[in-house]
N, C-alpha and C. Protein backbone atom coordinates (compact mmCIF):
# COMPACT_ATOMS: atom_id res chain seq x y z
N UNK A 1 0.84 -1.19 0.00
CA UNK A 1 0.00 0.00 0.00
C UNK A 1 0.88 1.25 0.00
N UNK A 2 1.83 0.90 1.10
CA UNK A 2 2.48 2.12 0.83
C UNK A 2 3.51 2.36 -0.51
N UNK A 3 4.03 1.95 -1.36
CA UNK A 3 4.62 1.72 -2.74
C UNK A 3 3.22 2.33 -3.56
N UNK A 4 2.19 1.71 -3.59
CA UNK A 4 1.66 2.49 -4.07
C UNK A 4 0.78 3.60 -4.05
N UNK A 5 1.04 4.35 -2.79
CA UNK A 5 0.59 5.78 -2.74
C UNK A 5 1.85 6.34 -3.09
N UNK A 6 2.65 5.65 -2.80
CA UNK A 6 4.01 6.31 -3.29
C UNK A 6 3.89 6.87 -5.27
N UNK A 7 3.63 5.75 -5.38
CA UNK A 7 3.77 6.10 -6.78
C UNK A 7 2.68 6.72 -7.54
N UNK A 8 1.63 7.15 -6.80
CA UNK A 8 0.86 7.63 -7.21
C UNK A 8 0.97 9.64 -6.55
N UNK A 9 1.69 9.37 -5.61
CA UNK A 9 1.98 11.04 -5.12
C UNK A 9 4.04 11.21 -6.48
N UNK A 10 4.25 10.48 -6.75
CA UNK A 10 5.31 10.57 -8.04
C UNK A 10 4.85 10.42 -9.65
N UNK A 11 3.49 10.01 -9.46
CA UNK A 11 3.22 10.69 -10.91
C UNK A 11 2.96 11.83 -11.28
N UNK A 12 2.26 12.77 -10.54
CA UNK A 12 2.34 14.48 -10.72
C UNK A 12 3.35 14.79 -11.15
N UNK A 13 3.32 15.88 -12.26
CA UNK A 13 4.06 16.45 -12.58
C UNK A 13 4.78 17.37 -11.64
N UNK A 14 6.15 17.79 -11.65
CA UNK A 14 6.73 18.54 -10.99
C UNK A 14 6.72 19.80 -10.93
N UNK A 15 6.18 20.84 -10.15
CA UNK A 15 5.98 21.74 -10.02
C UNK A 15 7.51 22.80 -10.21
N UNK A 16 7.71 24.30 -10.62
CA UNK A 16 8.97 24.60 -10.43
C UNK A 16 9.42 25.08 -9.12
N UNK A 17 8.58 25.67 -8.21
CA UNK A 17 8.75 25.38 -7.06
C UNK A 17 8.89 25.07 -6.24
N UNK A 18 8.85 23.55 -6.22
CA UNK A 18 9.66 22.62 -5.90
C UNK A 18 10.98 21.77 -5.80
N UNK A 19 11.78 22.54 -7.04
CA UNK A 19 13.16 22.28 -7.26
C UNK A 19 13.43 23.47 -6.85
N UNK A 20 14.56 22.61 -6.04
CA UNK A 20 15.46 23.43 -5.09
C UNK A 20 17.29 22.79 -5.21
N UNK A 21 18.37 23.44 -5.30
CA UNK A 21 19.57 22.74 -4.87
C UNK A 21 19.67 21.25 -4.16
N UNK A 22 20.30 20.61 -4.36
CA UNK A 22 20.16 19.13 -4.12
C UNK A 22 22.23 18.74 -3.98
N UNK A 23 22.23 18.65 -2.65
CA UNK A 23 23.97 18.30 -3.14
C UNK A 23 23.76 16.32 -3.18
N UNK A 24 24.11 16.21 -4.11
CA UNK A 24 23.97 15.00 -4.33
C UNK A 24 24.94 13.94 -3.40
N UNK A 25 25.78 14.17 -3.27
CA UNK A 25 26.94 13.57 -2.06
C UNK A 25 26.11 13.45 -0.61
N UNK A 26 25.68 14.22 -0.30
CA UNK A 26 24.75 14.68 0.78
C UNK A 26 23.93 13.71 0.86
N UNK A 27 23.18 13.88 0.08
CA UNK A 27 21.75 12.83 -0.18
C UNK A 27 22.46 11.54 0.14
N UNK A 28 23.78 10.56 -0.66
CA UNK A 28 24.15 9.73 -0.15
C UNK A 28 24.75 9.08 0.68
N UNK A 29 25.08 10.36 1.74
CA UNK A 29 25.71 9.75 2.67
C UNK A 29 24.13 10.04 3.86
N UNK A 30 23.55 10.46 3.42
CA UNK A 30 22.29 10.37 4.12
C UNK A 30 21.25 9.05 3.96
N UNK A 31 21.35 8.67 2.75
CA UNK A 31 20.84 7.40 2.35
C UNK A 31 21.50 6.02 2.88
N UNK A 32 23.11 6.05 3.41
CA UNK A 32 23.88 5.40 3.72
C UNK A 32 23.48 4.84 4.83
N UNK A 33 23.62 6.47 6.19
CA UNK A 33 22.87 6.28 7.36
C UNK A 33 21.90 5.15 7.57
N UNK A 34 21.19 6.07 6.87
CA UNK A 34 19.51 5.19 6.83
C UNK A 34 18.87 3.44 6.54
N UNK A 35 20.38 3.06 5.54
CA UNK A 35 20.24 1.79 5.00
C UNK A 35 21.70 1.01 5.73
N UNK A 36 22.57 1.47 6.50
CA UNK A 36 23.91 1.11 7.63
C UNK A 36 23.10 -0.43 8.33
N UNK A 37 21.91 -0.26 8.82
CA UNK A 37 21.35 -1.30 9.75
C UNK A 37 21.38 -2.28 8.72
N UNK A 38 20.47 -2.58 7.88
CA UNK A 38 20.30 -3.31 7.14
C UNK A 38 21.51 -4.06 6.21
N UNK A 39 22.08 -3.16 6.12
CA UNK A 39 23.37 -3.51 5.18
C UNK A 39 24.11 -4.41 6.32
N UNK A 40 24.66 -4.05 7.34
CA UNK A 40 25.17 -4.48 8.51
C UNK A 40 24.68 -6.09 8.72
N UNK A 41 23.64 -6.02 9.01
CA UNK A 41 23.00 -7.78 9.23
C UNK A 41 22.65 -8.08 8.24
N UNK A 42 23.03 -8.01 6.60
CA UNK A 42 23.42 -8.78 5.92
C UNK A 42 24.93 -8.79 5.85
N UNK A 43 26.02 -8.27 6.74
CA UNK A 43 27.07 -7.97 6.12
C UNK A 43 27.28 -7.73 4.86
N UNK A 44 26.30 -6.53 4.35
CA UNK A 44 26.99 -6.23 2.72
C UNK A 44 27.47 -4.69 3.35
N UNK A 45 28.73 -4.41 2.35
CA UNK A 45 29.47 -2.89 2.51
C UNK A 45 28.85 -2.44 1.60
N UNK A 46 28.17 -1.31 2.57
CA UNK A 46 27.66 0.15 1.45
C UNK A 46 28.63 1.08 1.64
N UNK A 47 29.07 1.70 0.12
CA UNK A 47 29.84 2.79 0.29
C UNK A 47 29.29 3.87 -0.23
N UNK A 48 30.26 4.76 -0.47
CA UNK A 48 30.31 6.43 -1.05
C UNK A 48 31.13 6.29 -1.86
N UNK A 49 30.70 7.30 -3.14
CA UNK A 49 31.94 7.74 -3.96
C UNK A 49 31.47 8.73 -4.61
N UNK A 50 31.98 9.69 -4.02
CA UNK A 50 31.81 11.04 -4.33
C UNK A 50 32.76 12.08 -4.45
N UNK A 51 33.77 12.12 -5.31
CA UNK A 51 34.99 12.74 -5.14
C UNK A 51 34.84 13.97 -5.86
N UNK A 52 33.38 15.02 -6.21
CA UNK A 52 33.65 16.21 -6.55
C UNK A 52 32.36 16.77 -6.13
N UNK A 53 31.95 17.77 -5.46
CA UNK A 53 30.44 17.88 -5.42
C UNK A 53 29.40 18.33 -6.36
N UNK A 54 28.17 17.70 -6.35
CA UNK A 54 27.43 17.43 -7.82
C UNK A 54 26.21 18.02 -6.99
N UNK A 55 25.80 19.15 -7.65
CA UNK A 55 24.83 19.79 -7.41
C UNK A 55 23.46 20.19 -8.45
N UNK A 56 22.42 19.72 -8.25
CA UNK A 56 21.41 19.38 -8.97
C UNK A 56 19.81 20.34 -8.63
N UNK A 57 19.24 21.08 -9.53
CA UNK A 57 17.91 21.24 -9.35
C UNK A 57 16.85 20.37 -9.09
N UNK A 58 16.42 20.16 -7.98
CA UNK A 58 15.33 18.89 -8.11
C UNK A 58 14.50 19.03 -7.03
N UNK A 59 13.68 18.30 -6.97
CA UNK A 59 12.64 17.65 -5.66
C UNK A 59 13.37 16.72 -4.78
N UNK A 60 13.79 17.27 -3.47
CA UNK A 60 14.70 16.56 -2.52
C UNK A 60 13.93 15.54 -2.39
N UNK A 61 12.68 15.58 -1.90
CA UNK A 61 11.94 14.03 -1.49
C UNK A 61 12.17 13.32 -2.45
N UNK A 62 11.64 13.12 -3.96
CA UNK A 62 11.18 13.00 -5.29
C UNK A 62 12.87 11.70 -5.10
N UNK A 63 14.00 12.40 -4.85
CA UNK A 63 15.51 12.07 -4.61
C UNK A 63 15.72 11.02 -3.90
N UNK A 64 15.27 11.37 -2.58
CA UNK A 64 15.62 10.52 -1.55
C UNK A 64 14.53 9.43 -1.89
N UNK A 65 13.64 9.53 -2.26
CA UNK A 65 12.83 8.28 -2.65
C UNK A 65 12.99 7.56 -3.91
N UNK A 66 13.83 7.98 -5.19
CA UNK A 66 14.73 7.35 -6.06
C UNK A 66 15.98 6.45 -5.49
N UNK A 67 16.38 6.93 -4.70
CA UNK A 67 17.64 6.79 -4.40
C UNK A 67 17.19 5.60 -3.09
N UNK A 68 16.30 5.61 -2.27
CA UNK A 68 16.21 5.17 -1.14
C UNK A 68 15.67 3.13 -2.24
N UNK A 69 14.53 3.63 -3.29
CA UNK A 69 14.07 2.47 -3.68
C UNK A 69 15.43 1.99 -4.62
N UNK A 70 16.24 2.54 -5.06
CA UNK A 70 17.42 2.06 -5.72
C UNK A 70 18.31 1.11 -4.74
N UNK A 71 18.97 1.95 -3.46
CA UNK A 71 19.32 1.36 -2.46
C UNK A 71 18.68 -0.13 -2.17
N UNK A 72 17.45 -0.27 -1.77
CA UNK A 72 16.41 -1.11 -1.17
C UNK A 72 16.84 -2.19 -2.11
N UNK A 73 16.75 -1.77 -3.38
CA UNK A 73 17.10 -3.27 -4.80
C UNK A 73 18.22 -3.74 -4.53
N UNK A 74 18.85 -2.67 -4.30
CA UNK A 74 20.22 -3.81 -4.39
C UNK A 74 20.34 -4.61 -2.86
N UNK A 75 20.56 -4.14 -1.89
CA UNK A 75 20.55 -5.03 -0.67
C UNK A 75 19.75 -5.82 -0.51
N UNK A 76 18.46 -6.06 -1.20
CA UNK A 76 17.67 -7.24 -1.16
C UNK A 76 18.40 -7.93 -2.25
N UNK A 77 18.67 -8.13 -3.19
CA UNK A 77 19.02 -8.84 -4.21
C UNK A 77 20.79 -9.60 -4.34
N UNK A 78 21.46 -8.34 -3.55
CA UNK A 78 22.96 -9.04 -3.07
C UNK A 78 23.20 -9.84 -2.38
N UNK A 79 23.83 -10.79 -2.34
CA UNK A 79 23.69 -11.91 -1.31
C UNK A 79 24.68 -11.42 -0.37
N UNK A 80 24.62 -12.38 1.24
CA UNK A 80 25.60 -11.51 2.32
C UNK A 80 27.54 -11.36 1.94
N UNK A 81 27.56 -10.70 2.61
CA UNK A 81 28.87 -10.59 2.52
C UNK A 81 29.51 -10.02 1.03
N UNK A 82 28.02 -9.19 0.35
CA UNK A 82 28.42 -8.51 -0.88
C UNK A 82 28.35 -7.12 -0.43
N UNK A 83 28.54 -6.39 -1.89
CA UNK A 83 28.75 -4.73 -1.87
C UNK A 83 27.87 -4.11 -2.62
N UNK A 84 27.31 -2.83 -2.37
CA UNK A 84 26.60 -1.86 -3.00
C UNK A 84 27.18 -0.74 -2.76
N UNK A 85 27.53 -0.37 -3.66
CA UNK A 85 28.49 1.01 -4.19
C UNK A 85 27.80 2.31 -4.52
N UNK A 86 27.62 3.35 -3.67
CA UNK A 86 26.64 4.42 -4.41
C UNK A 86 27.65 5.52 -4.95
N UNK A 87 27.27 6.10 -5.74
CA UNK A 87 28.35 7.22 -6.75
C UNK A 87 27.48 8.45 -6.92
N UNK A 88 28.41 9.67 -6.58
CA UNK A 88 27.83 10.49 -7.65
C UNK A 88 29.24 11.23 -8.22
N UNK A 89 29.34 11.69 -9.73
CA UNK A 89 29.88 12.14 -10.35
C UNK A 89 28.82 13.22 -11.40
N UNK A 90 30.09 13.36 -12.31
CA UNK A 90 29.66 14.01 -13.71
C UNK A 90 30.45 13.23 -14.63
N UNK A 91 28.92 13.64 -15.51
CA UNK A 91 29.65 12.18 -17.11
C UNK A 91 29.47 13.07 -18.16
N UNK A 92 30.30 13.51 -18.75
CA UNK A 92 29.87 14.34 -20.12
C UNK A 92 29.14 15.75 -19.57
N UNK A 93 29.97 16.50 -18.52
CA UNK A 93 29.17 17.61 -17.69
C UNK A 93 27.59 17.32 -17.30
N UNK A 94 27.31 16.48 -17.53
CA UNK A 94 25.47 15.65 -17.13
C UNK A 94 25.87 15.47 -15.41
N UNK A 95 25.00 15.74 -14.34
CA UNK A 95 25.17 15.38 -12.77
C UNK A 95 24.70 13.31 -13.33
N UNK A 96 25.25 12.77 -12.03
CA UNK A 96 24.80 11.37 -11.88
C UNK A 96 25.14 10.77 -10.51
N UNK A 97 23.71 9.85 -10.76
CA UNK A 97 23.68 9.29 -9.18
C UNK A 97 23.88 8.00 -9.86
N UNK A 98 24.53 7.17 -9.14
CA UNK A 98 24.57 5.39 -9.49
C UNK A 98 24.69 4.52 -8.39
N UNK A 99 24.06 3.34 -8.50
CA UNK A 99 24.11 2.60 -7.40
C UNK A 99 24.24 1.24 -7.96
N UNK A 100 25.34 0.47 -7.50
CA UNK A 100 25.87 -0.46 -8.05
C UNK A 100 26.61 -1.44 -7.11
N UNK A 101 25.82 -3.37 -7.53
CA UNK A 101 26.23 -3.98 -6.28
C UNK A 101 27.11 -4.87 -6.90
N UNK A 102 26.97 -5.97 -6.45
CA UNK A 102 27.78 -7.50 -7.21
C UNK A 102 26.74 -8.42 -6.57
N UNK A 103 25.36 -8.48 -6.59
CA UNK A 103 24.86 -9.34 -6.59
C UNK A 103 24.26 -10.36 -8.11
N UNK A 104 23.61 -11.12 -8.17
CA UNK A 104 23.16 -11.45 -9.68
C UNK A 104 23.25 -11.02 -10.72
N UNK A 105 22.63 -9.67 -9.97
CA UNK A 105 22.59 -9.22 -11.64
C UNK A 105 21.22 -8.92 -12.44
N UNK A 106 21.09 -9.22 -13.17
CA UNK A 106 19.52 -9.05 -14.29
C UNK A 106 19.95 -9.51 -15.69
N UNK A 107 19.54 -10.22 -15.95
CA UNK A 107 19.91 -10.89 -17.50
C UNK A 107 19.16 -9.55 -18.44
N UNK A 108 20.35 -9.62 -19.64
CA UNK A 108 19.58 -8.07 -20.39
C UNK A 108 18.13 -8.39 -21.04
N UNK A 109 17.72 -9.68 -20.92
CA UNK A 109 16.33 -9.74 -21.98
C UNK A 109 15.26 -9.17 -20.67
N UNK A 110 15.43 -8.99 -19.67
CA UNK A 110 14.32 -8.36 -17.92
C UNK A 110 14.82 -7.32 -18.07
N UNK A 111 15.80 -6.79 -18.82
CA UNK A 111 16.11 -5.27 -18.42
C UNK A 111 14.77 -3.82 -18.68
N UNK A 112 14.47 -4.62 -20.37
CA UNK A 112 13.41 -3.42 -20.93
C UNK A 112 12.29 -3.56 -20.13
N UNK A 113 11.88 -4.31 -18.92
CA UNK A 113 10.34 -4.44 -18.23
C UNK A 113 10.81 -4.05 -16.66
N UNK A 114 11.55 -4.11 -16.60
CA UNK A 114 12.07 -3.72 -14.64
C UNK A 114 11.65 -2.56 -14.44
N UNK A 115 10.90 -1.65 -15.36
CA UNK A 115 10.61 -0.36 -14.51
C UNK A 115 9.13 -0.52 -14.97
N UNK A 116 8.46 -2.02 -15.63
CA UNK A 116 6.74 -1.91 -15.05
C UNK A 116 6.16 -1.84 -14.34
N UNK A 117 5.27 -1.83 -13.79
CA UNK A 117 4.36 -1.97 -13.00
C UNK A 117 4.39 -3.24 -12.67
N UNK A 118 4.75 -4.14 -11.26
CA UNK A 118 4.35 -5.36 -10.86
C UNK A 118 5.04 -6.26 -11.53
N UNK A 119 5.95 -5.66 -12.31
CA UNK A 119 6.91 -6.90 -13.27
C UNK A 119 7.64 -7.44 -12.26
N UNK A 120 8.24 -8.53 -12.22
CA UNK A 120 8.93 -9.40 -11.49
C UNK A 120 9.74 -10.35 -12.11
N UNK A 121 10.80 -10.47 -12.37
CA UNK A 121 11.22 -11.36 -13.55
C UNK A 121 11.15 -12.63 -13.43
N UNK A 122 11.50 -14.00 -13.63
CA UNK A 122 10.95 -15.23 -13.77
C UNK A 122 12.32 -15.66 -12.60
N UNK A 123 11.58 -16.69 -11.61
CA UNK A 123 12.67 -17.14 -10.82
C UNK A 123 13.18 -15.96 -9.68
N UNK A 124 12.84 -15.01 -9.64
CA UNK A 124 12.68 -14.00 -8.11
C UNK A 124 11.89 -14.28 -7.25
N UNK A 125 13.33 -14.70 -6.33
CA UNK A 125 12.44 -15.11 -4.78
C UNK A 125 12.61 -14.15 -3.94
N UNK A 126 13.17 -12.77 -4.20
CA UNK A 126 13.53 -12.11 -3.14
C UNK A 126 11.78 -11.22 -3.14
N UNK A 127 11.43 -10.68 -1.81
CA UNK A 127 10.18 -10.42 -1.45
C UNK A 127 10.01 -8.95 -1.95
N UNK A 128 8.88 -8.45 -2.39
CA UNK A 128 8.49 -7.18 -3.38
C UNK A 128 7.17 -7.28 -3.92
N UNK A 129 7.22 -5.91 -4.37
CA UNK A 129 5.25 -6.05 -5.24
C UNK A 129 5.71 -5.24 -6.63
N UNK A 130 7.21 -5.16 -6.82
CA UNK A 130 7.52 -4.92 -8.15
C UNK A 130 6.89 -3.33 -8.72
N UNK A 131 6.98 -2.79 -7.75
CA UNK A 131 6.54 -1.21 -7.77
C UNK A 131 7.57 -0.02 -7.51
N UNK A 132 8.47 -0.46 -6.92
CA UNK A 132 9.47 0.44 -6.92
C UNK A 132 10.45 0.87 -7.54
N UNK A 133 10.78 0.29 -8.87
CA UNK A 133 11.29 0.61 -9.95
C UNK A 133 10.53 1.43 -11.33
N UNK A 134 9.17 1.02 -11.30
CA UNK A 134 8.38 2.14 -11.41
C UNK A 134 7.63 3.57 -10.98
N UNK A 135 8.45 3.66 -9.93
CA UNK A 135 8.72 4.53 -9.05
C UNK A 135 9.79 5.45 -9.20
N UNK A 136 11.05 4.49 -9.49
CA UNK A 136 12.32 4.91 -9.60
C UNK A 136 11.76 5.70 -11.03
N UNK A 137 11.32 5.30 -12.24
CA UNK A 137 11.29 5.84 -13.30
C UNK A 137 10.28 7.24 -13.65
N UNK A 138 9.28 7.31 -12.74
CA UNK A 138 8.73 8.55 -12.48
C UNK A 138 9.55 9.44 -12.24
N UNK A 139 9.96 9.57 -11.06
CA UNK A 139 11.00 10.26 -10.53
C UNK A 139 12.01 10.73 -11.23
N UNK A 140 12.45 9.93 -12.13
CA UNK A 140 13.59 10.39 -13.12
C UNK A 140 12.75 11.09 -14.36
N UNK A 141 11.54 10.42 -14.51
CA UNK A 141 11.12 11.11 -15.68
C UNK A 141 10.55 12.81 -15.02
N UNK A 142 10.26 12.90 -14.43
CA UNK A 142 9.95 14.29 -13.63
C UNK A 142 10.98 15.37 -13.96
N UNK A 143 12.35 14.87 -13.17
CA UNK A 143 13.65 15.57 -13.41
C UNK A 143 13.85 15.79 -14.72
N UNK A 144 13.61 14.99 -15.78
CA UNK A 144 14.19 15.08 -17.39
C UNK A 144 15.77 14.23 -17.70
N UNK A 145 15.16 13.26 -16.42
CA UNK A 145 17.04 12.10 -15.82
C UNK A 145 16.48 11.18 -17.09
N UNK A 146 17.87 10.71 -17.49
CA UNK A 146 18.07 9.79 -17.98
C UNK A 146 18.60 8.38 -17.18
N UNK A 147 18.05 7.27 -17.39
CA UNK A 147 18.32 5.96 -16.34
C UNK A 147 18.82 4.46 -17.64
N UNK A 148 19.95 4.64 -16.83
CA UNK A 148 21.09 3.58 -18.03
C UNK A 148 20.67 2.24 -16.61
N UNK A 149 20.75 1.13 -17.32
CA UNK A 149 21.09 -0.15 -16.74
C UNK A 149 21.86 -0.81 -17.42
N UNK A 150 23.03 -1.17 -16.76
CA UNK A 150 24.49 -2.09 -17.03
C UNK A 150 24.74 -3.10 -16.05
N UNK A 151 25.56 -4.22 -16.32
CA UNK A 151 26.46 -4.77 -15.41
C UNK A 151 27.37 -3.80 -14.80
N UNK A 152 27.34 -4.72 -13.46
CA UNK A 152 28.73 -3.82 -12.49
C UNK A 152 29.90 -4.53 -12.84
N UNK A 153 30.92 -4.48 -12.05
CA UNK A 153 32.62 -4.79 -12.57
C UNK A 153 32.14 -6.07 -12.57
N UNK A 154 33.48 -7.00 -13.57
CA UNK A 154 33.37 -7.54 -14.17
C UNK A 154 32.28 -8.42 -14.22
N UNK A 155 31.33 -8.10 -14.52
CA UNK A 155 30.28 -8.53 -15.51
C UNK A 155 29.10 -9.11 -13.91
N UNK A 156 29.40 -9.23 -12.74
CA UNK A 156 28.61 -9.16 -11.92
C UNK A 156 27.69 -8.32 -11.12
N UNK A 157 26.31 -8.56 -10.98
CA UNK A 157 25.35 -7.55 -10.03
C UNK A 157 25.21 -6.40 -11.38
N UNK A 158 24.45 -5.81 -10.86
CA UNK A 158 23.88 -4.55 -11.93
C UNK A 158 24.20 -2.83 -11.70
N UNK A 159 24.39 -1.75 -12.43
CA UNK A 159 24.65 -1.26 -12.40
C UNK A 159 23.26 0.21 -12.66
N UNK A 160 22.87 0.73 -11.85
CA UNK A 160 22.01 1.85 -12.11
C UNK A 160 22.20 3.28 -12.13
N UNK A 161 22.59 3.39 -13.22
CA UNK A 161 22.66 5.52 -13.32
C UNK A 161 21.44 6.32 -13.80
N UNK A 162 21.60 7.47 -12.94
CA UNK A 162 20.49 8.41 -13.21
C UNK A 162 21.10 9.49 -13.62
N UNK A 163 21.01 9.31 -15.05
CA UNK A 163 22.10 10.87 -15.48
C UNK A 163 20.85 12.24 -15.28
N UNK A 164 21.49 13.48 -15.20
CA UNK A 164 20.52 14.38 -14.87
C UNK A 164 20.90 15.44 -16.41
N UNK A 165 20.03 16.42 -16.66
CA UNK A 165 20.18 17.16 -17.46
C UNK A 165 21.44 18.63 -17.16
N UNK A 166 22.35 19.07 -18.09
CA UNK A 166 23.19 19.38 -17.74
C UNK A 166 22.22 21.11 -16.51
């Protein structure tokens, strides 16, 4: 229920009064906090990597709730004693947030449906209602973000960027 009031208060369009400065580093070491417990009793390492500060027009909530359901995917889906890597940089002067583990992964033929509604790919046992990646994609579509899905290093767990408009 709550996923989907969620995603139903992220389909509105974004107001301009509502974007405000956003230090993106910020946001993730705030997201870090918040997801430390969880990460912890799975023993997976969440990090930071933020080595320039990336500052963005946006909807802080709109953010932390991209970023929080991005987070959420990967620590459910990494198995223990793995890693989820959060980033922000600049790619081609574009801001970007990425979050990237070494768990499974996603075979590329589930890639084009992971941001439906209730999609679930075949053989997922980890627990969900398959709404929060359609969530994730509101949110980016709001901003005018662009959202790449890749493998992480060498070729394990998945890789999620939210490029932003310059």
């Amino acid at each position: 229920v709550r996923q989907l009031l969620s995603l139903e208060r992220h389909e509105s369009p974004l107001a301009t009064a509502q974007l405000r400065p956003v230090d993106l580093a910020l946001l993730l070491e705030s997201a870090v906090a918040d997801h430390s417990a969880l990460a912890d009793s799975r023993d997976i390492a969440l990090g930071v990597e933020a080595p320039a500060q990336v500052t963005v027009a946006a909807d802080p909530d709109g953010l932390r709730v991209l970023l929080n359901n991005l987070i959420d995917n990967a620590l459910r889906y990494t198995q223990q004693g793995g890693r989820v890597d959060l980033q922000t940089a600049y790619e081609d002067g574009r801001p970007l947030l990425r979050v990237r583990d070494n768990g499974p992964g996603v075979p590329e033929q589930f890639r084009p449906r992971l941001f439906d509604r209730f999609y679930r790919p075949d053989g997922n046992d980890a627990w969900g209602c398959g709404l929060g990646l359609s969530i994730v994609r509101n949110i980016a579509d709001h901003h005018h973000a662009e959202i790449r899905l890749a493998d992480a290093d060498a070729g394990r767990g998945l890789s999620v960027t939210v490029l932003f408009p310059q």
